[in-house]
N, C-alpha and C. Protein backbone atom coordinates (compact mmCIF):
# COMPACT_ATOMS: atom_id res chain seq x y z
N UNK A 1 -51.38 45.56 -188.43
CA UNK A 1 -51.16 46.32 -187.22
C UNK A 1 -51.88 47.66 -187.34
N UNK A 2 -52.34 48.11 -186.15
CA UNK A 2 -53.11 49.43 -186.46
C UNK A 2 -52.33 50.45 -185.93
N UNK A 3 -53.12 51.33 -186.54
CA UNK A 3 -52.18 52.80 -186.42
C UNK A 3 -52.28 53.25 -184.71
N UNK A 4 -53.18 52.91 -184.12
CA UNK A 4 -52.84 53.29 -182.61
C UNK A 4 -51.88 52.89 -181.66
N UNK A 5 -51.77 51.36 -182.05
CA UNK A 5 -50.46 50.74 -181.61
C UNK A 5 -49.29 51.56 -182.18
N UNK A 6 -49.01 51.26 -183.57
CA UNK A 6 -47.34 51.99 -183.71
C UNK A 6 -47.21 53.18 -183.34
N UNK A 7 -48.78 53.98 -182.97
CA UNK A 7 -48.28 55.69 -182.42
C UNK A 7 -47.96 55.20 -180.99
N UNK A 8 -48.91 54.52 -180.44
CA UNK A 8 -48.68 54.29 -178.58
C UNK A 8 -47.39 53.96 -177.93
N UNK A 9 -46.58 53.02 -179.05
CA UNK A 9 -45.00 52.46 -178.86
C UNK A 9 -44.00 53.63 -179.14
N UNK A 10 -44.53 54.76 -179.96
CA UNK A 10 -43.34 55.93 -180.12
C UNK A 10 -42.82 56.42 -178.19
N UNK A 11 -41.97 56.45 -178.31
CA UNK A 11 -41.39 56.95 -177.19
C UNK A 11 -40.98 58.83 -177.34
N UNK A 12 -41.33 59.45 -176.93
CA UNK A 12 -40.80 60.57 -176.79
C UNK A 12 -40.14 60.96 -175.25
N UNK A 13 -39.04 62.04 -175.05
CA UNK A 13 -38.36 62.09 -174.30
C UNK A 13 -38.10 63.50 -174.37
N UNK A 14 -37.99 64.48 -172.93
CA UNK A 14 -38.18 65.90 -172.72
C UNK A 14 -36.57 65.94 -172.34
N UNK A 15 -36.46 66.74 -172.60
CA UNK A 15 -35.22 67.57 -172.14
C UNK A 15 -35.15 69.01 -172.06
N UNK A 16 -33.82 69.49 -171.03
CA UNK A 16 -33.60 70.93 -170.69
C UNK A 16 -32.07 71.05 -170.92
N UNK A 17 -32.00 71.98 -171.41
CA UNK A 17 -30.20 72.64 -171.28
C UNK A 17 -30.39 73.83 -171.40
N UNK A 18 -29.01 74.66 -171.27
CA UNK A 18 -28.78 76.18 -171.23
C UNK A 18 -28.23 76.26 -172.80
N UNK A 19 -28.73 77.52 -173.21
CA UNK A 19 -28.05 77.22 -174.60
C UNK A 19 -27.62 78.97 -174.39
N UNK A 20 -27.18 79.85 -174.88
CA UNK A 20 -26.54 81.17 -175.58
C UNK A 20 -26.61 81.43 -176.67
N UNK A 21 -27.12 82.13 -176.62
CA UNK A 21 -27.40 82.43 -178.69
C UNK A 21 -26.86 84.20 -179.11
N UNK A 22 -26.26 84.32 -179.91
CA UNK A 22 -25.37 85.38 -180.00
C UNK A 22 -26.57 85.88 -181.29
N UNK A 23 -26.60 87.41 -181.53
CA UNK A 23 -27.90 87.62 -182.48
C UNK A 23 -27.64 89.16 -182.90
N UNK A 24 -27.90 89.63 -183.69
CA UNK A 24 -27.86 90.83 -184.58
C UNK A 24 -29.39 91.53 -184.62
N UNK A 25 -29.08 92.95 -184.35
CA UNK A 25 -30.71 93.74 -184.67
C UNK A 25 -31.73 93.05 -183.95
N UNK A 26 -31.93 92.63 -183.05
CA UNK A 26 -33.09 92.11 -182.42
C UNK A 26 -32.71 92.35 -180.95
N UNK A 27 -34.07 91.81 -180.11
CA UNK A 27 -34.12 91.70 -179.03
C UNK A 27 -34.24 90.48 -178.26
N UNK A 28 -33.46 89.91 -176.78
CA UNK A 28 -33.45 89.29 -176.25
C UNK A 28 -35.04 88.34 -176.25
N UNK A 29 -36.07 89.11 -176.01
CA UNK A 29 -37.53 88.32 -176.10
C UNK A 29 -37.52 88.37 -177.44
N UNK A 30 -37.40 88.80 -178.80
CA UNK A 30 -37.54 88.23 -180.23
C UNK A 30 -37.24 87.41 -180.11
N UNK A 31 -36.23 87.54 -180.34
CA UNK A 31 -35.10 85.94 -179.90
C UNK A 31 -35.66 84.77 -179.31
N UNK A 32 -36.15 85.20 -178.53
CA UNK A 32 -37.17 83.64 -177.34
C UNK A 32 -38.39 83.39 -177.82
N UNK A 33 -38.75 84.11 -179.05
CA UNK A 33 -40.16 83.87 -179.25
C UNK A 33 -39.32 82.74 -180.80
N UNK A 34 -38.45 83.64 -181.57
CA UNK A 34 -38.01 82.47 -182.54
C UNK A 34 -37.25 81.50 -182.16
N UNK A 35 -36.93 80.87 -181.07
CA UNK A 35 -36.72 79.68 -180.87
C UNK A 35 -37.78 78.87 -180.11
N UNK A 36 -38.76 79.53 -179.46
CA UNK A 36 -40.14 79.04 -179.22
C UNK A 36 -40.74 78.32 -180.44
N UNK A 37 -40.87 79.22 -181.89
CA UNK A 37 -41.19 78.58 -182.79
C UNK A 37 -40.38 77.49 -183.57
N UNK A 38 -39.17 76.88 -183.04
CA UNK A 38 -38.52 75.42 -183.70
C UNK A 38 -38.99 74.54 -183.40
N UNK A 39 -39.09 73.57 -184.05
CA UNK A 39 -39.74 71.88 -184.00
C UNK A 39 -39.24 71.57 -182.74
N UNK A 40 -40.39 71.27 -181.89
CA UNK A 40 -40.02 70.44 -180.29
C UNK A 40 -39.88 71.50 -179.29
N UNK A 41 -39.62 72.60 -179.67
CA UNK A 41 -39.41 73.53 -178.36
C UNK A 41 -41.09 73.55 -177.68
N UNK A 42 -40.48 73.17 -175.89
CA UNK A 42 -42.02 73.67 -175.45
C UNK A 42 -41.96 74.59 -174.57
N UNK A 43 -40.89 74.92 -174.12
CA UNK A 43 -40.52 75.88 -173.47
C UNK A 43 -39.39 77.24 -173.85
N UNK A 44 -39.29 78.42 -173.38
CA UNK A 44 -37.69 79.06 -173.71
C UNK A 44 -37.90 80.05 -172.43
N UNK A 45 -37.48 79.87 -171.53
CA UNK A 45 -36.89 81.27 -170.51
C UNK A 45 -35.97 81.47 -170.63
N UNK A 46 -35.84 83.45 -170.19
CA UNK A 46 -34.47 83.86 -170.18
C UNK A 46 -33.92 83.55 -168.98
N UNK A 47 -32.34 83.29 -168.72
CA UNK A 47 -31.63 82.57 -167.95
C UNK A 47 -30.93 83.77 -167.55
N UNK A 48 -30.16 84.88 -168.40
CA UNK A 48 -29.74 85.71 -168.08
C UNK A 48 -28.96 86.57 -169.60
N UNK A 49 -27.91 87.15 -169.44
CA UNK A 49 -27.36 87.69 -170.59
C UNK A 49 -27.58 88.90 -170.85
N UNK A 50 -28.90 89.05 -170.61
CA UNK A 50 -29.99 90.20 -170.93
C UNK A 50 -28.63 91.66 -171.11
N UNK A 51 -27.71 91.78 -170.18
CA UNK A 51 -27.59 92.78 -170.13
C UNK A 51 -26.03 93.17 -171.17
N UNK A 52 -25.90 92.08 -171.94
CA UNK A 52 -24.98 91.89 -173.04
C UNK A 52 -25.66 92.58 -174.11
N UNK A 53 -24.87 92.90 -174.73
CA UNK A 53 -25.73 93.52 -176.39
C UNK A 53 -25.38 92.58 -177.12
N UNK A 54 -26.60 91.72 -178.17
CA UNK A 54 -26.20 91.27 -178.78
C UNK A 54 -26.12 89.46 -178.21
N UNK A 55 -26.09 89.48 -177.32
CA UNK A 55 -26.32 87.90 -176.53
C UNK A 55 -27.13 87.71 -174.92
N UNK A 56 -27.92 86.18 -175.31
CA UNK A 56 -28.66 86.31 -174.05
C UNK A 56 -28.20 84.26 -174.04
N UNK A 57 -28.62 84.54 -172.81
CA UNK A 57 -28.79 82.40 -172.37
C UNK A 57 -30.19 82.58 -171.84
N UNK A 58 -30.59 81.06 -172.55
CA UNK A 58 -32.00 80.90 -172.81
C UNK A 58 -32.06 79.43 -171.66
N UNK A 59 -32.93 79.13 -170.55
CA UNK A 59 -33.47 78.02 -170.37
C UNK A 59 -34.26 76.75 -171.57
N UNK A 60 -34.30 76.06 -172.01
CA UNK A 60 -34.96 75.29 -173.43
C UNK A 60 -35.00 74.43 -172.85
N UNK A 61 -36.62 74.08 -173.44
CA UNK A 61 -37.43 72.46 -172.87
C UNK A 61 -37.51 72.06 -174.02
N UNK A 62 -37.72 71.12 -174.22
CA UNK A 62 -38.04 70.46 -176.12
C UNK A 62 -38.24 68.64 -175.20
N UNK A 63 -39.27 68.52 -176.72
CA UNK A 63 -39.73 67.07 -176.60
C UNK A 63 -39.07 66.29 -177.60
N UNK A 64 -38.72 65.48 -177.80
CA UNK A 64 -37.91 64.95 -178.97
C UNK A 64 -38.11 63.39 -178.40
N UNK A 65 -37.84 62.66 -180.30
CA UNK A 65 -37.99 60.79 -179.90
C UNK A 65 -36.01 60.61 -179.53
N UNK A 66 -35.30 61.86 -180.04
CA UNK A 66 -33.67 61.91 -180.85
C UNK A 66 -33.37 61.55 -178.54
N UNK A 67 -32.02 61.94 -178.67
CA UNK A 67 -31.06 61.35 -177.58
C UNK A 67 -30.86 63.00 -177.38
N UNK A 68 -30.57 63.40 -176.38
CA UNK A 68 -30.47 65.03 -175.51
C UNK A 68 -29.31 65.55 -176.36
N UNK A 69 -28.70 65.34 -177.24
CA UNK A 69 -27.17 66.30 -177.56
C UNK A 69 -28.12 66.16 -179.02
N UNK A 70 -28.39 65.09 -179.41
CA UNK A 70 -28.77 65.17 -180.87
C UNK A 70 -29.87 65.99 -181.03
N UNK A 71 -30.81 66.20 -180.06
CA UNK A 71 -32.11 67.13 -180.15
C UNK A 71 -31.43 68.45 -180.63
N UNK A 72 -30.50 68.83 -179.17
CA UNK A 72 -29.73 70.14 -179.37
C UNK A 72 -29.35 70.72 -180.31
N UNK A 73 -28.60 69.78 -181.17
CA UNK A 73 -27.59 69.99 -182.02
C UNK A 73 -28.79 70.61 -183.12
N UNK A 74 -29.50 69.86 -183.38
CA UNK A 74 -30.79 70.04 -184.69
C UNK A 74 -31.51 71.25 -184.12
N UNK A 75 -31.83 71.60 -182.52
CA UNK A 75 -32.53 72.57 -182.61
C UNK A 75 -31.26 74.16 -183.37
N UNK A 76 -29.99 73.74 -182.63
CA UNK A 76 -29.17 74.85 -183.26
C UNK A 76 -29.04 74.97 -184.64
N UNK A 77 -28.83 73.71 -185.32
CA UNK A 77 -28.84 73.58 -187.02
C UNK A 77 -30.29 74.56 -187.51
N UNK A 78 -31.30 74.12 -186.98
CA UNK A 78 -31.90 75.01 -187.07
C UNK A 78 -32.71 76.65 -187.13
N UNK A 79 -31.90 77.25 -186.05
CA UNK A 79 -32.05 78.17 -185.63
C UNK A 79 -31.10 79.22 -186.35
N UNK A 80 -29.80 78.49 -186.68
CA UNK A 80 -29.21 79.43 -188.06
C UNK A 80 -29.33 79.45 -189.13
N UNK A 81 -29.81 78.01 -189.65
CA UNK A 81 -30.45 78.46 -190.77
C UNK A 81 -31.89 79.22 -191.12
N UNK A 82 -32.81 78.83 -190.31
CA UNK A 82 -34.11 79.35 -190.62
C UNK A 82 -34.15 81.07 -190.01
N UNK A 83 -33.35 81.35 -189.34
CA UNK A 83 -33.16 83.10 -188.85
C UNK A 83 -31.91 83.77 -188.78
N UNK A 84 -31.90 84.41 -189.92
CA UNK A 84 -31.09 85.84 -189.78
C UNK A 84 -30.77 86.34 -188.70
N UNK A 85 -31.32 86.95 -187.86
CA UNK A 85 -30.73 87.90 -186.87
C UNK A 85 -30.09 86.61 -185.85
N UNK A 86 -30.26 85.16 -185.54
CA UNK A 86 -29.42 84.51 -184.98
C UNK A 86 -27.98 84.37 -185.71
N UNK A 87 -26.84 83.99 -185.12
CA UNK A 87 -25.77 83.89 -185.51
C UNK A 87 -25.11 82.73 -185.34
N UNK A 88 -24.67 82.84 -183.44
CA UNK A 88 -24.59 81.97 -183.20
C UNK A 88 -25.15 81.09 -182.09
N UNK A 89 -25.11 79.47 -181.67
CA UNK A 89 -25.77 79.48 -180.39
C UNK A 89 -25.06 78.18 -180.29
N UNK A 90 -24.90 78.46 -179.21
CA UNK A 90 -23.73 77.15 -178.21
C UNK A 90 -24.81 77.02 -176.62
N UNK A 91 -24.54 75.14 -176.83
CA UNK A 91 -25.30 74.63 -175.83
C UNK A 91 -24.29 73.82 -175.12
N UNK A 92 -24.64 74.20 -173.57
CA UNK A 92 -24.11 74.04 -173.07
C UNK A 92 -24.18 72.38 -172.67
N UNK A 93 -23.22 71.47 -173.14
CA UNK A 93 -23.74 70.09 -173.06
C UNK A 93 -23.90 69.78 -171.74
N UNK A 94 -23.10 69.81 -170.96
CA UNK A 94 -22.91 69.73 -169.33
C UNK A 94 -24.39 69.75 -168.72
N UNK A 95 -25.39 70.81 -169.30
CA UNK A 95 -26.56 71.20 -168.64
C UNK A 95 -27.77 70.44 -169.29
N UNK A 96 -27.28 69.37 -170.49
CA UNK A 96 -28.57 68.73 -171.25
C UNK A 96 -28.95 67.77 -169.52
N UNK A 97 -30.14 67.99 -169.21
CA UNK A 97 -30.87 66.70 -168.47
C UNK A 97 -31.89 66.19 -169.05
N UNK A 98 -32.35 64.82 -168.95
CA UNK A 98 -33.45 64.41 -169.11
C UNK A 98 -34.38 64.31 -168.23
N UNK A 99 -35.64 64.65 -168.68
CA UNK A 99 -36.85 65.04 -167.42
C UNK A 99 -37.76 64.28 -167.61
């Protein structure tokens, strides 16, 4: 079997949800630029929050082969471990769609 076939059969699948991310010493756009940089994110707008200290809600697009809660879940696993100034971040499941 050749390698163009088993890449052509991968399925990938986009999704959007609202997520909140609670964060220390930084700024609302820091913040959107380091979750810009996690595996699969292709998007991050601010949604609102802005005017909280310390927390914002982010719009998030991500491409993933995973199922819409499991993407989520890994982009958050991620986002506390690989950055400090994040803390915490809760997604709002209600708002995962697939696009």
């Amino acid at each position: 079997m050749k390698l163009a076939n088993i890449i052509s059969e991968v399925e990938f699948f986009t999704y959007t949800a609202m997520i909140r991310v609670v964060y220390e010493d930084s700024t609302p756009s820091e913040i959107a630029q380091l979750i810009r940089a996690l595996p699969g994110v292709t998007t991050v707008t601010m949604a609102g929050g802005a005017e909280f200290q310390d927390k914002a809600t982010f719009k998030v697009k991500l491409i993933t082969q995973k199922s819409g809660e499991e993407a989520f879940q890994a982009l958050k696993s991620n986002a506390i471990k690989k950055y400090t100034p994040i803390k915490v971040v809760e997604i709002g499941t209600n708002t995962i769609e697939k696009k």
